[in-house]
Protein backbone atom coordinates (compact mmCIF):
# COMPACT_ATOMS: atom_id res chain seq x y z
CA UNK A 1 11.42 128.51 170.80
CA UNK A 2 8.79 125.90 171.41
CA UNK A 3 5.44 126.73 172.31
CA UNK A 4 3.64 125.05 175.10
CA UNK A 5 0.65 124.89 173.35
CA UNK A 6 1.76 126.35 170.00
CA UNK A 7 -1.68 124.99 168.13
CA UNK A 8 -3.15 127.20 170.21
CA UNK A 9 -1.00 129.91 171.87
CA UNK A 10 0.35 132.95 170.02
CA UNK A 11 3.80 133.31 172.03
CA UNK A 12 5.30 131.41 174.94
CA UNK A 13 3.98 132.43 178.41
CA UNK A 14 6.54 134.81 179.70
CA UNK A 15 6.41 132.28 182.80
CA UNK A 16 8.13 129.76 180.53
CA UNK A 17 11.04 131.24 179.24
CA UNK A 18 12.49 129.27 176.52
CA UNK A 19 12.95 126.19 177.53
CA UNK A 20 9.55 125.00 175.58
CA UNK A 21 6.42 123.13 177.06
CA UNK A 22 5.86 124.37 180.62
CA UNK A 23 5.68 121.98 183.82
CA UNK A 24 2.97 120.16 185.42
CA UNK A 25 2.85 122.62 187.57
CA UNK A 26 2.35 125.44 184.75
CA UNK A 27 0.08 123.30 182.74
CA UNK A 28 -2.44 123.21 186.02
CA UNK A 29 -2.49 126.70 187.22
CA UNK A 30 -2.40 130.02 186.05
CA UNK A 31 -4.36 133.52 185.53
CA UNK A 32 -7.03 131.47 183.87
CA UNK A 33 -8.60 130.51 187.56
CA UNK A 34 -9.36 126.77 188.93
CA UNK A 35 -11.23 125.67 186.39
CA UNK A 36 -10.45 123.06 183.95
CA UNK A 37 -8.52 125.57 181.21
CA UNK A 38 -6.42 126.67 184.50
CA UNK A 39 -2.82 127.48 183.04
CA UNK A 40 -3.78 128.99 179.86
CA UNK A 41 -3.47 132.52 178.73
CA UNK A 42 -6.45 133.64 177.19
CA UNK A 43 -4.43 137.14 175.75
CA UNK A 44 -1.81 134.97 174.05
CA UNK A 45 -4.49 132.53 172.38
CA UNK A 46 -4.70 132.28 168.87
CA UNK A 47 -7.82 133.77 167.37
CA UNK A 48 -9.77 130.55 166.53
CA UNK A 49 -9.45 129.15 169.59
CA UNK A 50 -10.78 131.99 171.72
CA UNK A 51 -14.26 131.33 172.01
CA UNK A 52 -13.57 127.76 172.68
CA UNK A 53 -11.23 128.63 175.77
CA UNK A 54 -13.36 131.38 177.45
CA UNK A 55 -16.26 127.76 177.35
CA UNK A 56 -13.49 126.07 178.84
CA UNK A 57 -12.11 128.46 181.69
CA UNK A 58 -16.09 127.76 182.82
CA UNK A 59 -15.77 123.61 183.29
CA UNK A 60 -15.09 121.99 186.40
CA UNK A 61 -12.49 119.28 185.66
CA UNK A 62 -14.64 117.02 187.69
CA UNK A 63 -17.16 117.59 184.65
CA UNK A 64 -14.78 116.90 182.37
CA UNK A 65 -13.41 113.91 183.71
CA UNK A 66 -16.70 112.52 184.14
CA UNK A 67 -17.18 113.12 180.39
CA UNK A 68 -13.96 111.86 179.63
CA UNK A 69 -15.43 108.78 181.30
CA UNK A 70 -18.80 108.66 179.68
CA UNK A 71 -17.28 109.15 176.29
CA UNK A 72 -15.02 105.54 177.41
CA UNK A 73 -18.39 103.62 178.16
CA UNK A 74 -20.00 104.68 174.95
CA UNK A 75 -16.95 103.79 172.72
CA UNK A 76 -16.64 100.56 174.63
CA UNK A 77 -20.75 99.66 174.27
CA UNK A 78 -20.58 100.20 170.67
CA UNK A 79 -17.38 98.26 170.10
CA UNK A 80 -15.05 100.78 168.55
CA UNK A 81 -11.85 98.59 169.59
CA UNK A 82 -8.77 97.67 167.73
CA UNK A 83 -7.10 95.03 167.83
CA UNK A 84 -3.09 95.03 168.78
CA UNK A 85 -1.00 91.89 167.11
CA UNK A 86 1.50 90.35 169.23
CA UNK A 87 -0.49 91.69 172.21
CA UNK A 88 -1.75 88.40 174.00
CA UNK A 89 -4.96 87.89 176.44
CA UNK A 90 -5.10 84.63 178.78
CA UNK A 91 -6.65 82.79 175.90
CA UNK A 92 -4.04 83.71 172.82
CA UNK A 93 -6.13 86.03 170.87
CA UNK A 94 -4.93 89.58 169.84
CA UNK A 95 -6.25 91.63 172.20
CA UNK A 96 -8.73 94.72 171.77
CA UNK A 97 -8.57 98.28 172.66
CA UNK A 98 -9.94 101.17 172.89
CA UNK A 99 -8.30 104.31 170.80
CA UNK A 100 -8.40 106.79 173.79
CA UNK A 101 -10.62 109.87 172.87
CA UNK A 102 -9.63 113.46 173.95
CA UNK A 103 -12.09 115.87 174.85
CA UNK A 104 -10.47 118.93 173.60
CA UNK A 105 -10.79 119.29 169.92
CA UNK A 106 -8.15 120.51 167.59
CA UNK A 107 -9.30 123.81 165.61
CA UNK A 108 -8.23 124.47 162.14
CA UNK A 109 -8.88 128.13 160.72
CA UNK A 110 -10.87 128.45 157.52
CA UNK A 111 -7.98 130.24 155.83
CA UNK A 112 -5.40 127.14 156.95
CA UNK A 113 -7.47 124.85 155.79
CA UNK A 114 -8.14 125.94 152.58
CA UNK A 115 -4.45 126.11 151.27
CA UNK A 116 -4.53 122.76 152.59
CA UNK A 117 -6.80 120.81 151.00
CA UNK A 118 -5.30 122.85 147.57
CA UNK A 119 -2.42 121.03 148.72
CA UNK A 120 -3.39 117.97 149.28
CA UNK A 121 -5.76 117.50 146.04
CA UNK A 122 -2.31 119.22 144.14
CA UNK A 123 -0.47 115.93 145.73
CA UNK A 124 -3.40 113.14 145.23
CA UNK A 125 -3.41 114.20 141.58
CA UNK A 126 0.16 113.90 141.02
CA UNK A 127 0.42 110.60 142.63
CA UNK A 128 -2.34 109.14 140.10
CA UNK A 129 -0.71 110.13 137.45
CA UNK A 130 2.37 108.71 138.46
CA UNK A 131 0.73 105.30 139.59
CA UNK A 132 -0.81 105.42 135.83
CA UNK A 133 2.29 106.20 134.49
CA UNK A 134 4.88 103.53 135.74
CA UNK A 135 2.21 100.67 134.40
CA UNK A 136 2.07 102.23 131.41
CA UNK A 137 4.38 104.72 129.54
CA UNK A 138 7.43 105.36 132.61
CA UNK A 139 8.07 108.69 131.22
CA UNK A 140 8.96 109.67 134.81
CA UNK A 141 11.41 107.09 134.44
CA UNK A 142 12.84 107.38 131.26
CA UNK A 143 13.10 111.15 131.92
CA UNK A 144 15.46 110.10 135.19
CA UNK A 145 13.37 111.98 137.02
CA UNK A 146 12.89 109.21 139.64
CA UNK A 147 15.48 106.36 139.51
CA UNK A 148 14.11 103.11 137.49
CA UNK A 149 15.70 100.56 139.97
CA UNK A 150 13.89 102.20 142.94
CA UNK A 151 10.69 101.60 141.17
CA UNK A 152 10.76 98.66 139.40
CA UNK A 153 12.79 96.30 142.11
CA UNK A 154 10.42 97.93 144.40
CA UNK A 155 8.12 95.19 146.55
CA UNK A 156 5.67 97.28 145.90
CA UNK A 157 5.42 97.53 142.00
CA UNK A 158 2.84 94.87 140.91
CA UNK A 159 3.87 93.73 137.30
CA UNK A 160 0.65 92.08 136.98
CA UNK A 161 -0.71 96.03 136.39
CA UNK A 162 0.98 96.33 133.70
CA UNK A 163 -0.80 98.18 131.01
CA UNK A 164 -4.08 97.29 132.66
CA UNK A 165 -6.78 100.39 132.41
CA UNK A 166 -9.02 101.21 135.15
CA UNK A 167 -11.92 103.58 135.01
CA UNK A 168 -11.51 106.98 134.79
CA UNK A 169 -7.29 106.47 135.16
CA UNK A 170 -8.18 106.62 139.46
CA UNK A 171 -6.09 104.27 141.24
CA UNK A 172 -6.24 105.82 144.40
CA UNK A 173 -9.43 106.18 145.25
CA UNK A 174 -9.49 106.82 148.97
CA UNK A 175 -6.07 108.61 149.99
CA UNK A 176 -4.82 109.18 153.29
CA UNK A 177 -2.30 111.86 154.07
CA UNK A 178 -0.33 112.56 156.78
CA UNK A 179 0.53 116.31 157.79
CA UNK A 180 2.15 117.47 160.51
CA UNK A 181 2.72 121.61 161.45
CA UNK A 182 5.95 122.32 162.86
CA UNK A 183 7.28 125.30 164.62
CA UNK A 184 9.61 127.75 162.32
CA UNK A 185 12.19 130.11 163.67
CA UNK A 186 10.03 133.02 163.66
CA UNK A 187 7.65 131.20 166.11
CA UNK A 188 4.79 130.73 163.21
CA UNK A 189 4.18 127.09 162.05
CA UNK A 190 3.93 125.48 158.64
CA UNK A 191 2.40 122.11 157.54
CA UNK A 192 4.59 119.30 156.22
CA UNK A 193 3.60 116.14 154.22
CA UNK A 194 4.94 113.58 156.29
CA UNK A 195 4.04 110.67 154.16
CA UNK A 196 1.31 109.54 151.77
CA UNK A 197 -1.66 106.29 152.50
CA UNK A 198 -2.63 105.31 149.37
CA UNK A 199 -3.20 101.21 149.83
CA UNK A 200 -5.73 100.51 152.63
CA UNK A 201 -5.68 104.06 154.41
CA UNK A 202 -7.66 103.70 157.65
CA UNK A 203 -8.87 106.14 160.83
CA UNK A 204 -11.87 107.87 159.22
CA UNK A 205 -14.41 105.89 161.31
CA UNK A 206 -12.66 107.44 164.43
CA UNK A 207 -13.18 110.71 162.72
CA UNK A 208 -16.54 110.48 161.99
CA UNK A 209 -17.38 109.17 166.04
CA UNK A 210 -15.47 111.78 167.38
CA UNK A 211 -17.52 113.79 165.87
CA UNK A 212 -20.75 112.65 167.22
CA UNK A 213 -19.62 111.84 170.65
CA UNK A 214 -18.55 115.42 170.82
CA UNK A 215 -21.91 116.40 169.38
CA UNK A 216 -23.03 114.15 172.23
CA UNK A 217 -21.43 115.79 174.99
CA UNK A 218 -20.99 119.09 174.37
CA UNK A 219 -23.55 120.28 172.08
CA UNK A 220 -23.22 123.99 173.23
CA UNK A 221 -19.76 124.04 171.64
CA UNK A 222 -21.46 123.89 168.33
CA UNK A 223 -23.88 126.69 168.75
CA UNK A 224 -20.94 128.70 169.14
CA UNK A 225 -18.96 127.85 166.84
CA UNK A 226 -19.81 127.39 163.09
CA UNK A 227 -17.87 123.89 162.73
CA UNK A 228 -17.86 122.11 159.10
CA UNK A 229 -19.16 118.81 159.34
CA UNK A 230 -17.97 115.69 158.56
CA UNK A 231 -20.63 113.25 158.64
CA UNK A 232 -21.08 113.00 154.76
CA UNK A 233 -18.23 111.37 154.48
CA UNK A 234 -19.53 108.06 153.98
CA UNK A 235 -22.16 109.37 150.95
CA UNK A 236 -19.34 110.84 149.47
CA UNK A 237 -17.55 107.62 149.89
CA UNK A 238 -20.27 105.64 147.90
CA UNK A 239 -20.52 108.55 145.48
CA UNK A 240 -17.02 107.84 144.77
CA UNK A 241 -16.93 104.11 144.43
CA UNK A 242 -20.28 104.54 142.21
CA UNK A 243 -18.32 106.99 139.43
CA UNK A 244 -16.05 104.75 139.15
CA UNK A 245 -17.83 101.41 138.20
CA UNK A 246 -16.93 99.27 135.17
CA UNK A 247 -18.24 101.09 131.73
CA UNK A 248 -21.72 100.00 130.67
CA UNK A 249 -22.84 99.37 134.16
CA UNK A 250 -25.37 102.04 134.93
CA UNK A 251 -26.55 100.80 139.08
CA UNK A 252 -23.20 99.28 140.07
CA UNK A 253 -23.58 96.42 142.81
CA UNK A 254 -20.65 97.82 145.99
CA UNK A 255 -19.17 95.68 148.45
CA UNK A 256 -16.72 96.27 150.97
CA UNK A 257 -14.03 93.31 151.41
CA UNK A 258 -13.28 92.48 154.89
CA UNK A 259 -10.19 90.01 155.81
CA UNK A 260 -12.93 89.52 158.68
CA UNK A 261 -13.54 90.25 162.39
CA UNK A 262 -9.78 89.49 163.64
CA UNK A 263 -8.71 92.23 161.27
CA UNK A 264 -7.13 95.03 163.59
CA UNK A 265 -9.45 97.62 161.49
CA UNK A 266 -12.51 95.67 161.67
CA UNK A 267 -14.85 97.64 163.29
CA UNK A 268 -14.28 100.31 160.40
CA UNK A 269 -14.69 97.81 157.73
CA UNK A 270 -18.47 97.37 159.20
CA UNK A 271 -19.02 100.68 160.23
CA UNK A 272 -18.36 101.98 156.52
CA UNK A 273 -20.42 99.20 154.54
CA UNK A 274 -23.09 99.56 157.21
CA UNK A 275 -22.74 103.27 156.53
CA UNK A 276 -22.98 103.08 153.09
CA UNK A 277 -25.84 100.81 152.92
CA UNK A 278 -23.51 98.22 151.22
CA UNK A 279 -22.86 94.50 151.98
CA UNK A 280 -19.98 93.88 153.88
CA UNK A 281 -18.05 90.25 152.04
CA UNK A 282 -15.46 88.08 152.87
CA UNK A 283 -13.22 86.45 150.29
CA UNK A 284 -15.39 82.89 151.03
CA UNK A 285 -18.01 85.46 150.05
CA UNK A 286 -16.71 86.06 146.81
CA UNK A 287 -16.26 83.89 143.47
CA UNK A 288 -15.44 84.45 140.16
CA UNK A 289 -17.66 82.67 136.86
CA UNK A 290 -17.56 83.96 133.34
CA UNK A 291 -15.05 86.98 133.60
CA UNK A 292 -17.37 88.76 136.16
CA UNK A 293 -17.20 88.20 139.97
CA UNK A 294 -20.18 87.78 142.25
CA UNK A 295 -21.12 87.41 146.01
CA UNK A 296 -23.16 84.59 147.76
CA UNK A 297 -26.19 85.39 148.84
CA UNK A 298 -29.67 84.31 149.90
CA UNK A 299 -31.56 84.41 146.96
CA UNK A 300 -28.25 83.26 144.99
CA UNK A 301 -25.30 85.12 143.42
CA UNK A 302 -25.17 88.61 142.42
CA UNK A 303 -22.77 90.36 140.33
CA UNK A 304 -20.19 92.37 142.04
CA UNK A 305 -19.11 95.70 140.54
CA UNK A 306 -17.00 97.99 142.45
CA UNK A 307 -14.95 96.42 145.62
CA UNK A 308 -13.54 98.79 148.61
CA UNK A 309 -11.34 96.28 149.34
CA UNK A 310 -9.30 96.15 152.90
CA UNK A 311 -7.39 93.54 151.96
CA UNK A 312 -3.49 93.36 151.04
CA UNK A 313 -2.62 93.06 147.43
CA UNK A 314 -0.65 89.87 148.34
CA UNK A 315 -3.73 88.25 150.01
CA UNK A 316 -6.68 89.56 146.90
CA UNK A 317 -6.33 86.82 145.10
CA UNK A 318 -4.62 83.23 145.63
CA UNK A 319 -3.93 82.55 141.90
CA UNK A 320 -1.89 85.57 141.36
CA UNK A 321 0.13 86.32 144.65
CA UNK A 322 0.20 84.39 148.06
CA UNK A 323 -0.97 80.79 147.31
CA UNK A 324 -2.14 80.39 150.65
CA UNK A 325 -4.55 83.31 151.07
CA UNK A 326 -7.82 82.72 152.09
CA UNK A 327 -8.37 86.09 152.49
CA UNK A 328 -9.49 87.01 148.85
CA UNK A 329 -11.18 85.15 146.11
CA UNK A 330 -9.44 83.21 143.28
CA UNK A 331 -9.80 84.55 139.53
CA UNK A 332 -10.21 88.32 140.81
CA UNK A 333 -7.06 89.22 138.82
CA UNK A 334 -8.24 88.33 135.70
CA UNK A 335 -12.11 90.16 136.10
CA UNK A 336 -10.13 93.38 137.57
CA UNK A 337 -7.97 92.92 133.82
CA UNK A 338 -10.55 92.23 131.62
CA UNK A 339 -12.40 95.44 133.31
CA UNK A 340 -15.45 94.07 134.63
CA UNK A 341 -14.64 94.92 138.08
CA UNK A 342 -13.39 98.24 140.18
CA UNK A 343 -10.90 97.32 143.01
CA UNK A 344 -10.65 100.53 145.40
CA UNK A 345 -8.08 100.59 145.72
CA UNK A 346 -6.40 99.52 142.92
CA UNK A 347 -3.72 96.68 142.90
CA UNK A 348 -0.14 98.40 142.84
CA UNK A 349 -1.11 101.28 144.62
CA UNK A 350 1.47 100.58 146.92
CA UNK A 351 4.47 101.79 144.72
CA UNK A 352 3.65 105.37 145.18
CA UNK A 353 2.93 105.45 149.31
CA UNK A 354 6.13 103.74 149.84
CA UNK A 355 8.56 105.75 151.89
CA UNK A 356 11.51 105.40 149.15
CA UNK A 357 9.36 107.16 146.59
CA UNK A 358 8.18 109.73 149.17
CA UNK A 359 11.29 111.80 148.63
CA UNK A 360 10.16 112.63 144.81
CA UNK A 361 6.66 113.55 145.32
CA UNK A 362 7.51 117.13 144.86
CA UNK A 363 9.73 116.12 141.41
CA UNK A 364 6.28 114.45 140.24
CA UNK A 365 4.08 117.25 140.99
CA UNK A 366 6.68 119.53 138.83
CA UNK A 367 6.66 116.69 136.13
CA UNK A 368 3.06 115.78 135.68
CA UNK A 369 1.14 119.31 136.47
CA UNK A 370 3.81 122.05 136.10
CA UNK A 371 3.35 123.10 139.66
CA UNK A 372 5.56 124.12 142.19
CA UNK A 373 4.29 121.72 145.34
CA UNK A 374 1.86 123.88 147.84
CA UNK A 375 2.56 121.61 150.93
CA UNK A 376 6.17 120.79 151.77
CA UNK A 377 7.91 117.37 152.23
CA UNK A 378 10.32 116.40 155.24
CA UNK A 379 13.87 116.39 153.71
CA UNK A 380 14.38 113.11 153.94
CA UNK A 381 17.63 110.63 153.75
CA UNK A 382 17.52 107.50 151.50
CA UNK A 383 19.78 104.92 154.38
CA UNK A 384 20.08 103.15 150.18
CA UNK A 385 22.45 106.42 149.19
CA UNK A 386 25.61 106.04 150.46
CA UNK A 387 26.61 109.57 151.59
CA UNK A 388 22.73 109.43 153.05
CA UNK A 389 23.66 106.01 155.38
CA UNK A 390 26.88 107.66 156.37
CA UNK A 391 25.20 110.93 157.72
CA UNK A 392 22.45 108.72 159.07
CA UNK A 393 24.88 106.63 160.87
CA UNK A 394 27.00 109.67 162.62
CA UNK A 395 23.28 111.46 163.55
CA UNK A 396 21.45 108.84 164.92
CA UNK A 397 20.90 110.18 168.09
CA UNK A 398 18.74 113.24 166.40
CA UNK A 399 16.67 111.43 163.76
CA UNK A 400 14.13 109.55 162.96
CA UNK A 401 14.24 106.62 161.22
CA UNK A 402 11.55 104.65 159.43
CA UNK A 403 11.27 101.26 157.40
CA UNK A 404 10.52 101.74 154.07
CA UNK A 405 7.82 99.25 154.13
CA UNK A 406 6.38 100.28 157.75
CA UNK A 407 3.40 101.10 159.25
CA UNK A 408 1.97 101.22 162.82
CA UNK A 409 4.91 103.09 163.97
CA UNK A 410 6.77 100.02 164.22
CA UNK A 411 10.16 99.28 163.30
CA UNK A 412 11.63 103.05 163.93
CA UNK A 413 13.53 104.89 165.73
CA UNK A 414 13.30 108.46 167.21
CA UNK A 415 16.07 109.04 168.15
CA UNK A 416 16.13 111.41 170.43
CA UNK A 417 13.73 109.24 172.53
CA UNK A 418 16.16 106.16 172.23
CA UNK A 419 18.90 104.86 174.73
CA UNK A 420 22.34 104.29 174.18
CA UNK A 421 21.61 100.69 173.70
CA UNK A 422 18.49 101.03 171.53
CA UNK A 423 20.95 103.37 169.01
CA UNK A 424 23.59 100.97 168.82
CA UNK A 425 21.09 97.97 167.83
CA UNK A 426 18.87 99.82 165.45
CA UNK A 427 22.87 100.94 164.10
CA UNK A 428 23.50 97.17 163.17
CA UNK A 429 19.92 96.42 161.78
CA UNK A 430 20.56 99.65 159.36
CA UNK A 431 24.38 98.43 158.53
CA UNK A 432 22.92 95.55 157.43
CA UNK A 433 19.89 96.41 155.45
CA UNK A 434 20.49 100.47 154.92
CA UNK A 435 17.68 100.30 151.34
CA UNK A 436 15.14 99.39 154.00
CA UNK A 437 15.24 102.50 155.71
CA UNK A 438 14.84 106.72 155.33
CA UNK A 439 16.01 109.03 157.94
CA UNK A 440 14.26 112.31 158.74
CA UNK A 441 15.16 115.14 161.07
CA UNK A 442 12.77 115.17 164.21
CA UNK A 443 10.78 117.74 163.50
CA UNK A 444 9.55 119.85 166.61
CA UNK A 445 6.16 118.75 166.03
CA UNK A 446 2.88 121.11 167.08
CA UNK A 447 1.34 120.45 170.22
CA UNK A 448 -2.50 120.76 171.47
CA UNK A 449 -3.85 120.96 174.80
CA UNK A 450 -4.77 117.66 175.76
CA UNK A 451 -6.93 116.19 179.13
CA UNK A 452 -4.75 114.11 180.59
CA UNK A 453 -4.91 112.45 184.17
CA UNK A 454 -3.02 115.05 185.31
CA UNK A 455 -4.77 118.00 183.97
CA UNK A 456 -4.10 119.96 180.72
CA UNK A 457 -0.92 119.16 179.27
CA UNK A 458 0.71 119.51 175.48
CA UNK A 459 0.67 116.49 173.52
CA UNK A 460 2.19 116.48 169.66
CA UNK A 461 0.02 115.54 166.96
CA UNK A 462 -0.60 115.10 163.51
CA UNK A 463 -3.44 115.13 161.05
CA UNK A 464 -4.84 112.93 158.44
CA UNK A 465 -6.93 114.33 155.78
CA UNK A 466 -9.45 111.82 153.62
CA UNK A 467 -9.01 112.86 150.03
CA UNK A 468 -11.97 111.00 147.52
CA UNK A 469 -11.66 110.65 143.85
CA UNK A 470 -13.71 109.36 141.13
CA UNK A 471 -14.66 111.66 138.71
CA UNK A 472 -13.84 114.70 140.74
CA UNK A 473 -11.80 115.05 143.66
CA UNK A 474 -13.54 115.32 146.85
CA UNK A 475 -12.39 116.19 150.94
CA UNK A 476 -14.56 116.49 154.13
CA UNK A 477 -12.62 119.28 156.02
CA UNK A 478 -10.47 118.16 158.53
CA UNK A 479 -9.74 114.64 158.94
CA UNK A 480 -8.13 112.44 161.98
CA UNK A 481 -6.27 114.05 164.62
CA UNK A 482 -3.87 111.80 166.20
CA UNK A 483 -2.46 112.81 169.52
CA UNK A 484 0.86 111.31 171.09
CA UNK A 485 -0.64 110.48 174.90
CA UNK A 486 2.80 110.03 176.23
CA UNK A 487 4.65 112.78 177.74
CA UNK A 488 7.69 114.01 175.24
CA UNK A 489 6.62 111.13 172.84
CA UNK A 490 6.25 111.77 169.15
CA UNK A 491 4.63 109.01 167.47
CA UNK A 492 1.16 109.21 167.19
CA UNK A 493 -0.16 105.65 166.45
CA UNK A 494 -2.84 103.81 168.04
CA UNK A 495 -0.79 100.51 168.09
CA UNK A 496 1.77 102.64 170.12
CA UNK A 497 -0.42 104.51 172.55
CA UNK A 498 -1.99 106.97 170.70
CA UNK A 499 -5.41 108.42 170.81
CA UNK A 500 -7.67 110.78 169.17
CA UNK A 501 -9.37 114.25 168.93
CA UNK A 502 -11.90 115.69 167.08
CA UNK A 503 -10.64 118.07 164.72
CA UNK A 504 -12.83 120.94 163.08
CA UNK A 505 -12.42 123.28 160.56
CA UNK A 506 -14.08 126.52 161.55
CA UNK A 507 -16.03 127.93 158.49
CA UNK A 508 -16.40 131.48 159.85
């Protein structure tokens, strides 16, 4: 069975039978009154979300909405857009959005949350040691454990890292991962790893403005409830990036490396260095004299240190991948080898958030700590197997299927969303490139109540949690709740209509 609101709701409404998420109709109205939580049942709520209904019950959704609203204006005033490639104004320039904010926050218990982030720092501390290990020793390789050719033909294995050492053996320094909770057959729910961010991870800047706008608006809500913050997130950041500087350098210069203001993530580039109290650079920012690299500035160059860099490996540096970058600065390479410079993160990162290698996470945690994996992975087809492609092939219609190299949710298909005609296409792309592709069973994804235009309504989501390390390994609680706007729909991503919600971790 599928609960309507199963982040929330104990057991389905007896109103709703089984047929899963109830009607417009049910969403709007209900035993709960008139009021803007009309159509929930407060005896069937889960316990952390009790308090925070019998507040709602009390709002008009005229007060809502006109939060809703003010929340828009304040985003759009301060400039917390996006920007959406391939998405054309009058003029020809990408055009910029807003990431729709939801008022109604998704609550994490204490208890949930804490077998989490064991999880997740289990997981981040495999995946360094696995980064470390194929540029140095490939035991995982040799031991068959994960197959050589996936690795080393991978597009995402930098030989250039090979045996370079970088401080403190961190390559990851700011990890993003994915989780998702999905329903199990005794109607409780479990979280799934549903794939791992460790190049250029982004979303935390919408995390930490939910946060205050919700602060903003309804600052009742945290009188009553005893909500872990978030908001030292960005001194933790520059904590991080500090522990890890080159060795001998005791007050390490940080800059954060913007491809610039058309970047769709731009506004989080700023937002962090401005944050951090760090310069924000440029690559025409950036040069490279003596084995040491150094920034322009008014009262002439200073040494650079430690680099949060969100820029691509193939644009960092035009000597040693794309010749016709002019995104990073020339020479970097070499300073990042010699070890006079900290990239964040660190060139070649890439090999271990691809969605290829994403199968044998758990394998690695067994290998590398002697731990059976605390969060679960999606079983997952490789399209490269050929008993995988042929299953793929006859199941399309009930999976999901994702580019190895993607991001954005582009270049998928859920298939139970897709037409006839849609299937059959995406069928020939696979035929002809089937090691560009996994396939994963469509989960039946959690759902939160959301404020939509039509009321309250369940909407699938997923979460991303920050993990930090440096010399210690570091989490705010919670993380970025993504929220599928669209009706039925369950990808999550800005780019594809997605928005936000605040997302707290009750302490108490």
């Amino acid at each position: 069975m599928k609960h309507p609101f199963d982040e929330m709701l104990l057991q389905l409404q007896a109103t709703a039978g089984a047929a899963g998420a109830p009607s417009q109709s049910q969403s709007q109205s209900g035993p709960t009154g008139t009021g803007a939580a009309a159509g929930l049942q407060r005896a069937n709520t889960r316990a952390h979300y009790r308090t925070y209904l019998e507040w709602l019950e009390r709002q008009p959704r005229e007060v809502m909405k006109s939060r809703r609203d003010e929340a828009e204006m304040i985003f759009r005033r301060v400039g917390i857009t996006f920007a959406v490639y391939g998405a054309k104004d009058e003029d020809g320039a990408g055009t910029e959005r807003l990431i729709p904010f939801d008022l109604i926050p998704r609550v994490i218990p204490r208890h949930e949350w804490a077998e989490l982030e064991a999880g997740l720092v289990q997981r981040v501390n495999a995946l360094q040691r696995f980064v470390k290990d194929v540029y140095h020793d490939q035991e995982i390789l040799k031991a068959g454990v994960v197959p050589a050719g996936m690795v080393l033909k991978n597009a995402q294995f930098r030989p250039e890292m090979m045996g370079v050492n970088v401080p403190g053996d961190v390559y990851s320094h700011i990890s993003g991962i994915d989780i998702v909770r999905a329903g199990q057959p005794d109607g409780s729910g479990a979280y799934y790893v549903l794939e791992d961010n460790l190049r250029v991870p982004s979303g935390v800047s919408y995390m930490l403005e939910n946060r205050k706008m919700m602060m903003r608006l309804f600052p009742e809500l945290f009188a009553m409830h005893r909500v872990a913050p978030v908001a030292h997130y960005p001194d933790l950041l520059l904590e991080t990036l500090r522990t890890v500087s080159p060795a001998g350098v005791n007050e390490p210069t940080v800059v954060v490396l913007t491809p610039g203001m058309y970047n769709s993530a731009y506004f989080e580039h700023a937002f962090l260095a401005q944050q951090m109290g760090v310069e924000l650079v440029e690559g025409q920012d950036l040069f490279v004299r003596d084995g040491f690299a150094y920034m322009r500035t008014t009262l002439g160059p200073r040494r650079v240190d430690v680099i949060y860099r969100r820029v691509d490996d193939d644009f960092l540096d035009p000597q040693a991948f794309r010749k016709d970058s002019t995104l990073g600065c020339a020479g970097l390479l070499d300073v990042y080898r010699a070890g006079n410079i900290t990239l964040a993160n660190a060139i070649g990162t890439g090999i271990a958030d691809d969605k290829s290698i994403y199968p044998y996470v758990p394998k690695m945690i067994e290998f590398y700590l002697s731990e059976r994996p605390i969060l679960n992975n999606v079983p997952t087809y490789l399209c490269r197997e050929p008993k995988d492609l042929q299953y793929v092939l006859d199941h399309l219609s009930e999976l999901v299927v994702k580019e190895v190299h993607g991001a954005g949710g582009y270049g998928m298909l859920v298939g139970p969303a897709a037409s006839k005609g849609e299937i059959e296409a995406f069928r020939a792309v696979l035929k002809s490139r089937p090691d560009n592709y996994i396939a994963q069973p469509t989960l039946s994804l959690s759902t939160c109540p959301t404020f939509v235009e039509a009321g309250i309504a369940p909407r699938h989501i997923d979460l991303r949690p920050y993990v930090l390390s440096g010399k210690t390994v570091q989490t705010v609680p919670g993380g970025l709740t993504r929220v599928a706007l669209k009706e039925g729909s369950l990808v999550v991503n800005s780019s594809q209509g997605g928005g936000t919600k605040d997302t707290w971790v009750l302490e108490a």
